[in-house]
Protein backbone atom coordinates (compact mmCIF):
# COMPACT_ATOMS: atom_id res chain seq x y z
CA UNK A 1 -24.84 93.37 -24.98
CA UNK A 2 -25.76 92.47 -21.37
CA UNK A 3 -27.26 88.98 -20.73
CA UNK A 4 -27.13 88.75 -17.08
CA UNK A 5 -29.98 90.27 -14.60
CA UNK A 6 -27.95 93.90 -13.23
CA UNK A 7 -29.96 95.16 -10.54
CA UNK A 8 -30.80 98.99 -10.65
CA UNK A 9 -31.35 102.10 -7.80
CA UNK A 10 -32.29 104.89 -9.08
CA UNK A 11 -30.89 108.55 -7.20
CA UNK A 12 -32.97 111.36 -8.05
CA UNK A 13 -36.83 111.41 -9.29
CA UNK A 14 -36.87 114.60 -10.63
CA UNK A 15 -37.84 115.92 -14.15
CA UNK A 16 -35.34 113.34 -16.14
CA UNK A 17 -36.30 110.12 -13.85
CA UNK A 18 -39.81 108.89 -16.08
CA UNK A 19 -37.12 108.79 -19.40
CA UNK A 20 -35.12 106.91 -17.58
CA UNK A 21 -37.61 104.47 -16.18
CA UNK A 22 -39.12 103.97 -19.93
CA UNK A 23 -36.35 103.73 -21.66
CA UNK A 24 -34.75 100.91 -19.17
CA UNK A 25 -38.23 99.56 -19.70
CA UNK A 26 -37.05 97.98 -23.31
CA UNK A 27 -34.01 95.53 -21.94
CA UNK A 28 -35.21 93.24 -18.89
CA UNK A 29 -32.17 92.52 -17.97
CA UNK A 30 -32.10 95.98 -16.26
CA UNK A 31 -34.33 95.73 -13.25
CA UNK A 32 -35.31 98.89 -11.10
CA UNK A 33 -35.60 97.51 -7.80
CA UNK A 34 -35.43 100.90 -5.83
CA UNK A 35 -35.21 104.70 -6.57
CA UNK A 36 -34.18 107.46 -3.75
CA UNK A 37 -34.52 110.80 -3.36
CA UNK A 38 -33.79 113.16 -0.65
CA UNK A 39 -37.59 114.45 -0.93
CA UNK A 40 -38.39 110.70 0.41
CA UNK A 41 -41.90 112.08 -0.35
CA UNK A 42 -41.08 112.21 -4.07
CA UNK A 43 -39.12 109.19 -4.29
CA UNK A 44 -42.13 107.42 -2.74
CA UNK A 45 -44.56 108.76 -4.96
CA UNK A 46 -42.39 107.87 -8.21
CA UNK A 47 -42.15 104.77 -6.95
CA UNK A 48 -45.77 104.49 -6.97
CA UNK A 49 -45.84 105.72 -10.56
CA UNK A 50 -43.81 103.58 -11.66
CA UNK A 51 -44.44 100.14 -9.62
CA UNK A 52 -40.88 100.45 -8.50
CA UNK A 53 -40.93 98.07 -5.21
CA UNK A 54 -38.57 99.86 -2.72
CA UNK A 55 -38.25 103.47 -2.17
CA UNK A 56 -36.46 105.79 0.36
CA UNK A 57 -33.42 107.91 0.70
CA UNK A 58 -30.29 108.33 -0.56
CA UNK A 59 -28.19 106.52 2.02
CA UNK A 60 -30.74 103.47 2.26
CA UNK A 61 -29.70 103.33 -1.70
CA UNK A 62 -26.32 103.22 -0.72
CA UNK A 63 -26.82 100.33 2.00
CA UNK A 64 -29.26 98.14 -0.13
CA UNK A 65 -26.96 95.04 -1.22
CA UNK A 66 -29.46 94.23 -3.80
CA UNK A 67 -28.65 97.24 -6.07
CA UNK A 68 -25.92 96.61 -8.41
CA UNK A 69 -26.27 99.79 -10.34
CA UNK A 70 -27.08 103.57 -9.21
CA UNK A 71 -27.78 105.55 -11.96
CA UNK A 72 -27.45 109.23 -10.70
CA UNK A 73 -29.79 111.54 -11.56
CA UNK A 74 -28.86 114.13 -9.24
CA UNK A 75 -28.62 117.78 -9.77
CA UNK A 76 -24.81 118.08 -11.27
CA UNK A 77 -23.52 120.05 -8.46
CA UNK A 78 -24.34 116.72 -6.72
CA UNK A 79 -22.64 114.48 -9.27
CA UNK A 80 -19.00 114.38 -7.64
CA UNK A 81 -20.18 113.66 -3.93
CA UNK A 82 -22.92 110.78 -4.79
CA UNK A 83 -20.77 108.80 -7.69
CA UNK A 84 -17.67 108.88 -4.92
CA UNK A 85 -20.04 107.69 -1.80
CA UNK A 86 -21.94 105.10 -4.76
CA UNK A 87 -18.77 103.93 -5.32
CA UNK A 88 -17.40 103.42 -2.30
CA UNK A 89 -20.44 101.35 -0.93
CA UNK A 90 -19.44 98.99 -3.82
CA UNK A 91 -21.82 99.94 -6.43
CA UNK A 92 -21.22 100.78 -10.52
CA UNK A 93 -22.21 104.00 -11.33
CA UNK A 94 -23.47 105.43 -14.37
CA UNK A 95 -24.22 109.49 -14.19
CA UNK A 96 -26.38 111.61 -16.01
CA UNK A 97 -24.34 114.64 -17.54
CA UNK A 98 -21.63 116.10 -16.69
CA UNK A 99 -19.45 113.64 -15.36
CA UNK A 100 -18.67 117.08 -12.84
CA UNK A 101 -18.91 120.42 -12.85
CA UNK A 102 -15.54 120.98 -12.49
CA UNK A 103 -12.54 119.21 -13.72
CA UNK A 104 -10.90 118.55 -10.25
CA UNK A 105 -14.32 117.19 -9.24
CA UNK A 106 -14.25 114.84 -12.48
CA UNK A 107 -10.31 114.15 -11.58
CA UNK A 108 -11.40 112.93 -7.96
CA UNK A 109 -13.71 110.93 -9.18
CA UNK A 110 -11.97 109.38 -11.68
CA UNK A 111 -9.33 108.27 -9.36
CA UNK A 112 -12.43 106.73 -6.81
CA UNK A 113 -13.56 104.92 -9.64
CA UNK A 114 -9.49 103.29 -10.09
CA UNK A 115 -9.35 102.90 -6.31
CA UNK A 116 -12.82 101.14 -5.82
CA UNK A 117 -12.79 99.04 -8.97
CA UNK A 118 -15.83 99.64 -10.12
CA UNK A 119 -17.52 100.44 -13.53
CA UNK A 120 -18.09 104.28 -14.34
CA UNK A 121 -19.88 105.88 -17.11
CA UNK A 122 -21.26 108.54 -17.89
CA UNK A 123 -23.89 110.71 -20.02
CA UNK A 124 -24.28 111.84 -22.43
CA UNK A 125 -24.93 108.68 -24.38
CA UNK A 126 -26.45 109.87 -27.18
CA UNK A 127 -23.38 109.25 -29.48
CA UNK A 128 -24.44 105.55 -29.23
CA UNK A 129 -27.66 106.11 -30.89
CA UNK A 130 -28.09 105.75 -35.07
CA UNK A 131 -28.01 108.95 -36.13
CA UNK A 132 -24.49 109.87 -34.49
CA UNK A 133 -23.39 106.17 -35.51
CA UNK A 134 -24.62 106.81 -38.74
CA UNK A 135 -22.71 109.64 -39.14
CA UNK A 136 -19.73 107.79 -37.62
CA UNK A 137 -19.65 105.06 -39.73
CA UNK A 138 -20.11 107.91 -42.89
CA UNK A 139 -16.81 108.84 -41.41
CA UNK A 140 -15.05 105.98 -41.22
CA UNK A 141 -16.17 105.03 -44.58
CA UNK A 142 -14.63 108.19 -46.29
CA UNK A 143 -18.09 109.20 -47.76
CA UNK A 144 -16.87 113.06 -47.07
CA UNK A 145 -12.77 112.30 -47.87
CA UNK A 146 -10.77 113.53 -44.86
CA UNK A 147 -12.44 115.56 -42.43
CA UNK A 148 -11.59 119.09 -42.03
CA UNK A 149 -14.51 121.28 -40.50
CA UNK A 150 -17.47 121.01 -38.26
CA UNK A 151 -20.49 123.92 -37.00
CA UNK A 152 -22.55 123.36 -34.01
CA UNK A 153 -25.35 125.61 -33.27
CA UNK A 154 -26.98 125.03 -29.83
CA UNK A 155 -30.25 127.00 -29.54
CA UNK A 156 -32.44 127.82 -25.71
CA UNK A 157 -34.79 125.08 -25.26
CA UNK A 158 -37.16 127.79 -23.52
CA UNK A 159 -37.10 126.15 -20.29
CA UNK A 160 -38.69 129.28 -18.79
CA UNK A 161 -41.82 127.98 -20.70
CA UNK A 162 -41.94 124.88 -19.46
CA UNK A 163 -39.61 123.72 -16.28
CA UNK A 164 -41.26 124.20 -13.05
CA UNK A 165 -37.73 125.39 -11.64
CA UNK A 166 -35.12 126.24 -14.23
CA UNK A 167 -32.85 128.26 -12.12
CA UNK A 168 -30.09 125.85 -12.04
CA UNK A 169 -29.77 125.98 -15.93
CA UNK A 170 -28.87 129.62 -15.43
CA UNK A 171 -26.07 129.23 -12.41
CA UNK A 172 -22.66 127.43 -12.04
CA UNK A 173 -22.89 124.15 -13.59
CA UNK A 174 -25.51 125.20 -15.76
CA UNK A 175 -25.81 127.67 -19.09
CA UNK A 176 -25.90 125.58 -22.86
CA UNK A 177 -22.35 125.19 -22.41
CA UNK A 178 -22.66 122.90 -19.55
CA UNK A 179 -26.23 121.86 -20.30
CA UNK A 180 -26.46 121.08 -23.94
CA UNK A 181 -22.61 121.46 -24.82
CA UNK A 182 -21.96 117.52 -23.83
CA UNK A 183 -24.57 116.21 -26.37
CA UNK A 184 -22.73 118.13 -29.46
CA UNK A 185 -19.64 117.81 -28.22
CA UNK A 186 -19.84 113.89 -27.25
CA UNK A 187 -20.77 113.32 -31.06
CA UNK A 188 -17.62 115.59 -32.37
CA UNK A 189 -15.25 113.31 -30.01
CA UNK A 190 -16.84 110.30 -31.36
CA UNK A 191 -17.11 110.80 -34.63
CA UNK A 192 -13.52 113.13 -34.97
CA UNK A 193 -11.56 112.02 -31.79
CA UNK A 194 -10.21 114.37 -29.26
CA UNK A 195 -9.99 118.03 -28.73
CA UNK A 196 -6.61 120.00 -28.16
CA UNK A 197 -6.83 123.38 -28.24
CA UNK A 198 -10.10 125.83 -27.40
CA UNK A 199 -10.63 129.80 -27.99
CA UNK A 200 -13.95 130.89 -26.76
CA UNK A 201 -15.74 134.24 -26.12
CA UNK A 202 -18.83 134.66 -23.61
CA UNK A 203 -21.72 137.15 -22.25
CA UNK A 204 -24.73 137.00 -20.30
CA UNK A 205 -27.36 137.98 -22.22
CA UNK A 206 -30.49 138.85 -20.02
CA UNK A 207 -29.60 138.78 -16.16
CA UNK A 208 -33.18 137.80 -15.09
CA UNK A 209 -35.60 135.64 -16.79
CA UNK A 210 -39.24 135.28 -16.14
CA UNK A 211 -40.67 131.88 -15.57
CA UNK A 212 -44.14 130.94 -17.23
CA UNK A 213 -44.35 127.55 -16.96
CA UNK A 214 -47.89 125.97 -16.04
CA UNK A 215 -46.88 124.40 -12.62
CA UNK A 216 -44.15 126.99 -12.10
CA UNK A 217 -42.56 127.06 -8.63
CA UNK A 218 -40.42 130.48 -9.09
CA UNK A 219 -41.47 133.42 -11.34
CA UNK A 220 -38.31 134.63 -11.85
CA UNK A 221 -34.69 133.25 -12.35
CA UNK A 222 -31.35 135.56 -11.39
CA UNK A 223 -29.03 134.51 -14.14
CA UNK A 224 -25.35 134.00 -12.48
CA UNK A 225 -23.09 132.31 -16.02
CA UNK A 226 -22.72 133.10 -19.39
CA UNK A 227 -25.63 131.99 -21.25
CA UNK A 228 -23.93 132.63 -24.84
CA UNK A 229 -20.94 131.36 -25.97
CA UNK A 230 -19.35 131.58 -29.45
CA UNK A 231 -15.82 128.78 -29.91
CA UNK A 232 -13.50 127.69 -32.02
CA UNK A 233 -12.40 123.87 -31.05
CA UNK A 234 -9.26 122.66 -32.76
CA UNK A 235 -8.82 118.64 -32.64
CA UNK A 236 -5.54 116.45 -32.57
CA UNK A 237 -6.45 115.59 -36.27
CA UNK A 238 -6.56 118.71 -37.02
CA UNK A 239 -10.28 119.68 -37.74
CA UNK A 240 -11.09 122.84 -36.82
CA UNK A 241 -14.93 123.25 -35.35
CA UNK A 242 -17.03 126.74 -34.36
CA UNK A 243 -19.64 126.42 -32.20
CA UNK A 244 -22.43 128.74 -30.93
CA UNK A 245 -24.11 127.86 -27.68
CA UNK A 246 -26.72 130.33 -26.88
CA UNK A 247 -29.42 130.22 -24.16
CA UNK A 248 -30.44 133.80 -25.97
CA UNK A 249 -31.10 132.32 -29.40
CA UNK A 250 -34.60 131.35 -29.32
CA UNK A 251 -35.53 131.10 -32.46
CA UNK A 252 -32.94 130.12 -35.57
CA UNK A 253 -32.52 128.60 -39.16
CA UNK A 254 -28.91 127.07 -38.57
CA UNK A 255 -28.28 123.35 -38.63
CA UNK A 256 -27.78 121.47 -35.33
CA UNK A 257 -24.13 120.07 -36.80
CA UNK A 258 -22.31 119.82 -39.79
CA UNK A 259 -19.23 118.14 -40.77
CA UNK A 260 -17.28 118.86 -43.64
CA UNK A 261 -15.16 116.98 -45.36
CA UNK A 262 -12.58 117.15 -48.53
CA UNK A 263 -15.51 115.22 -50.86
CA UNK A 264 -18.63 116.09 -49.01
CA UNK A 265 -20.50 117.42 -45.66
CA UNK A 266 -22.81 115.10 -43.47
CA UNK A 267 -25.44 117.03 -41.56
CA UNK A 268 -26.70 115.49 -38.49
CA UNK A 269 -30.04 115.84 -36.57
CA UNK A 270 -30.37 116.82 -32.73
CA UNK A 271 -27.46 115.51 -30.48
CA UNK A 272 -29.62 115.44 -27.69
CA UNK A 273 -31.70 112.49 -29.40
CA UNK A 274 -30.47 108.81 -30.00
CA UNK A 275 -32.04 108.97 -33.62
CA UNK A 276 -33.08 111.52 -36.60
CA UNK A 277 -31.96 111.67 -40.52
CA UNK A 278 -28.46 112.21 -41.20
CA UNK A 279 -27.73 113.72 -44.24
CA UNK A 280 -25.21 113.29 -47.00
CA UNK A 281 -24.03 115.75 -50.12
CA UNK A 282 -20.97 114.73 -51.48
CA UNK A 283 -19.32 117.59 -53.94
CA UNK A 284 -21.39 117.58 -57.23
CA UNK A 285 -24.70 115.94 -55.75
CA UNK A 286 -27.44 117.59 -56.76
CA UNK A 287 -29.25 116.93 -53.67
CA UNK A 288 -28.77 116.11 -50.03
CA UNK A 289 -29.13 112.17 -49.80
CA UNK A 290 -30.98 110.68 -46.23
CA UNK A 291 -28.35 107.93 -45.35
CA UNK A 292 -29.43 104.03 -44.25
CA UNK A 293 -29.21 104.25 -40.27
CA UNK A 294 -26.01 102.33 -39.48
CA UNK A 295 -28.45 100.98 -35.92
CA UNK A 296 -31.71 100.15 -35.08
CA UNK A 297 -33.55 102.62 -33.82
CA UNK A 298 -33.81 103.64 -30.48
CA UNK A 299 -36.76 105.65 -30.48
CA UNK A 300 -39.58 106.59 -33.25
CA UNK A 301 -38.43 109.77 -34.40
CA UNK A 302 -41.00 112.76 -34.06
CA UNK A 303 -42.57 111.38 -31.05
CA UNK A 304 -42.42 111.29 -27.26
CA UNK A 305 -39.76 108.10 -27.38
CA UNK A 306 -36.94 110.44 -28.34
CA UNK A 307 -37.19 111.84 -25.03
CA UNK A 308 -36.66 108.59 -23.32
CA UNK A 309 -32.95 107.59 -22.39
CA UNK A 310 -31.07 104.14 -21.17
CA UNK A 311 -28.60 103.09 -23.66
CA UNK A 312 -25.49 104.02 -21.68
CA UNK A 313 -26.59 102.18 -18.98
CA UNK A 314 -27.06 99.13 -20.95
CA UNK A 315 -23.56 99.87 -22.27
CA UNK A 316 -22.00 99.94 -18.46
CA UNK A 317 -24.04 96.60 -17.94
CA UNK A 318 -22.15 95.36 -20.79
CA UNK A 319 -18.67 96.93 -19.72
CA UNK A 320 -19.60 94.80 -16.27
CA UNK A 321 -19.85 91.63 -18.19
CA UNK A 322 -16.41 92.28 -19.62
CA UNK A 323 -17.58 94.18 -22.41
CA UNK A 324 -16.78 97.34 -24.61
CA UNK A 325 -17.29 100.49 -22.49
CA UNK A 326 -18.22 103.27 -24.56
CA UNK A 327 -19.67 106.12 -22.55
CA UNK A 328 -16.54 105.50 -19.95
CA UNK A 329 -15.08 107.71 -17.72
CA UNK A 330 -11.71 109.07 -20.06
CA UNK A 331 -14.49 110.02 -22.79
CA UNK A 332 -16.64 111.74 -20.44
CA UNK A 333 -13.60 113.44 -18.41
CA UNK A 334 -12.29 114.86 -21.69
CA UNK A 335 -15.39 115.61 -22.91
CA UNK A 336 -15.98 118.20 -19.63
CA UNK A 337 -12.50 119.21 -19.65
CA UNK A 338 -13.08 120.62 -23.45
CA UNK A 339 -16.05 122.52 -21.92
CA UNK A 340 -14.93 123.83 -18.86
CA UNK A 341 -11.69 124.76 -21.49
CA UNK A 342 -14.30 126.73 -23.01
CA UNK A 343 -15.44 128.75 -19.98
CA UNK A 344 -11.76 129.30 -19.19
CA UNK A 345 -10.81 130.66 -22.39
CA UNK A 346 -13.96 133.32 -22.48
CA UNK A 347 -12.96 133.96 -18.95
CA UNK A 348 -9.19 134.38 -19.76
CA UNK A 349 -9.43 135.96 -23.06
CA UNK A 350 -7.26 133.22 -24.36
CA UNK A 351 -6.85 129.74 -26.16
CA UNK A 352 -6.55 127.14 -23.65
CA UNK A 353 -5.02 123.57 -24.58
CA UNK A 354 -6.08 120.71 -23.18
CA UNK A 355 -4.58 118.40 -20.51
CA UNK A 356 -6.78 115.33 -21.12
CA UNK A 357 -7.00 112.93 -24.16
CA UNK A 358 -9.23 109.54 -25.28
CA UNK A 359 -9.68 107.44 -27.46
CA UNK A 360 -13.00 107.32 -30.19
CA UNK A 361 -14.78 104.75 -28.33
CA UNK A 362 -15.39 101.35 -30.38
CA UNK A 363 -18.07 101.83 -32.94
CA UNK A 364 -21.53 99.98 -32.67
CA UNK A 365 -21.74 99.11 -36.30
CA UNK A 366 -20.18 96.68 -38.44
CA UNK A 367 -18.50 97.89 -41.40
C-alpha cells in the first residue's frame, strides 16, 4: 500500500466529511492539509473541528499546489463538474458515490481523466473491506461450486428521522437506486464480474415525506424519483440476481445479500460497511458457519467505526505509486451504467443491455 506522504484537500464538509476525516486518520501517509466548501463558513468551522490547517473555497482548493489529492464530497449532481475542473488543475481525484449521475456525465469524465493523466477512483469502496473480500475469496475458492444466483434487499435508512436536509435523496440523482444501489451492486461486480443485461420495474411510493429530524432544516420533502425498485440483473457469467431497492420498506426480515451457488449460499452483512460476518451453508450443513475474515478489519463491527470511510483513497494513493487500482474509474463507470440501466428499463418497460464492461478488480487477499 502507499508509502509516500500524498497530500489531501478535502471538497465538501457536509454530513459524510467527519468519516472521512477519521477514517484517513488511521494511515499517516494521507495528510489533510485543506478542506473547501462553498459555505466558506462551514469549511472554516470543520476545519476548526478537525485541526485541518487551511480552509476556504472551492477554487482556492483547486489553486493550492500543495494538495495532491481532492477527495470530492460534493453533492452528486456536483460530481461531474468538480472531478473535471480537479482534474484539470492537475490533481488525482477520488469521488464519493456515484462516479455521475448520469452516464454521459461519467463518459465525460472518464475521458478528462485519459486526457489529464491523472488517477481517478471512485466510491463506493466498500468491496475492499473483509466482509465483501471474504465473501470474494469464498468465491474464488469454490466453497459454493459455481455461482448461479444472488438477492439483494436494500431497505430506507429513515433519513427523514435523522438528516437535517434529506431532500436530495428523494430527487434526480437520488432514491436507493442511486443512493444505496452502488454499495450492493459494487460487491456483486466484485465478487461475480460484470453485468449485461437489466429488467427493472419502478413507483414512487409516498410523494411527500415529513422530516423529523432533531436539527431539521425542512419539514417536508417533495419526492421527484422512484423510491422503489424491484430488478432482475443478468451477468456475463451468467448469474442471474433480483434485487429490491425500496426507500418505502422500513422495516423487513430479508437478508442484505445472498449468493447462491451449485454446493452452497454465502450470506453477506451490510454493503454499505467495510466489515460484518459472512456466512457460509454449504448443501447438507446443518448450520450456517461464520467464515475467518479473509482482511483485517477495518472497523469494530457494531460500533460507530463502521461509519467511518478511507480505504479507496488509500487504494488511489497506491494506484499513484504504481500500484493496483481497485475502486478505478471502468469499475465505477459500469457500476453506474448498470444502475442508471435500471432506471431506464422501469422507465422503458424493457430489458436494457449494457454498453460498458470491467474487469473484477485484483483481490486483496492471498489465496
Amino acid at each position: 500500500m502507499a508509502k509516500q506522504t500524498h497530500r489531501i484537500g478535502i471538497l465538501g464538509s457536509g454530513n459524510i466529511f467527519g468519516r472521512y476525516v477519521t477514517g484517513l486518520a488511521r494511515y499517516p501517509e494521507l495528510e489533510i492539509v485543506r478542506v473547501a466548501d462553498i459555505d466558506v463558513a462551514r469549511a472554516k468551522r470543520a476545519a476548526a473541528e478537525h485541526s485541518i490547517p487551511v480552509w476556504g473555497d472551492d477554487r482556492e482548493l483547486y489553486a493550492d499546489d500543495s494538495v495532491d489529492i481532492v477527495v470530492n464530497l460534493t453533492p452528486p449532481v456536483h460530481h461531474a463538474r468538480t472531478i473535471i475542473t480537479a482534474l484539470e488543475a492537475g490533481k488525482h481525484v477520488y469521488v464519493e458515490k456515484p462516479l455521475a449521475t448520469t452516464v454521459t456525465d461519467g463518459e465525460a469524465v472518464l475521458a478528462a481523466a485519459a486526457r489529464t493523466g491523472r488517477v481517478l477512483g471512485s466510491a463506493p469502496d466498500t468491496f475492499l473491506g473483509s466482509a465483501a473480500q471474504t465473501a470474494r475469496k469464498a468465491i474464488d475458492s469454490g466453497r459454493i461450486g459455481t455461482p448461479i444466483g444472488a438477492s439483494a434487499f436494500i431497505g430506507h435508512s429513515k433519513a427523514e428521522t435523522w438528516h437535517p436536509n434529506p431532500a436530495f435523496l428523494f430527487q434526480p440523482g437520488g432514491g436507493p437506486v442511486m443512493d444505496m444501489g452502488p454499495y450492493y451492486l459494487a460487491v456483486l461486480v466484485n465478487c461475480l464480474g460484470p453485468v449485461s443485461t437489466v429488467s427493472a420495474a419502478a413507483r414512487i411510493g409516498v410523494p411527500e415525506r415529513t422530516v423529523t429530524a432533531p436539527e431539521r432544516t425542512v419539514d417536508t420533502v417533495e419526492v421527484t424519483i422512484p423510491t422503489h425498485t424491484g430488478a432482475v440483473l443478468t451477468f456475463a457469467s451468467g448469474v442471474i440476481a433480483t434485487t429490491q431497492m425500496s426507500f418505502d420498506v422500513w422495516d423487513s426480515d430479508l437478508p442484505y445479500l445472498e449468493i447462491y451457488g451449485s454446493e452452497g449460499t454465502l450470506s453477506l452483512a451490510n454493503p454499505n460497511h467495510f466489515d460484518g460476518d459472512v456466512r457460509l451453508r454449504r448443501h447438507g450443513d446443518g448450520d450456517w458457519t461464520v467464515l475467518e475474515p479473509a482482511l483485517e478489519l477495518f472497523g469494530a463491527v457494531g460500533t460507530r467505526e463502521q461509519a467511518r470511510r478511507g480505504l479507496g483513497v488509500r487504494d488511489l494513493a497506491n494506484a499513484v505509486e504504481g500500484g493496483p487500482h481497485r475502486a478505478n474509474t471502468a469499475f465505477a463507470f459500469h457500476v453506474l451504467e448498470a444502475l442508471r440501466a435500471l432506471e431506464g428499463s422501469a422507465q422503458q418497460g424493457r430489458s436494457v443491455t449494457l454498453n460498458s464492461s470491467c474487469e473484477r478488480p485484483q483481490p486483496l487477499f492471498t489465496v
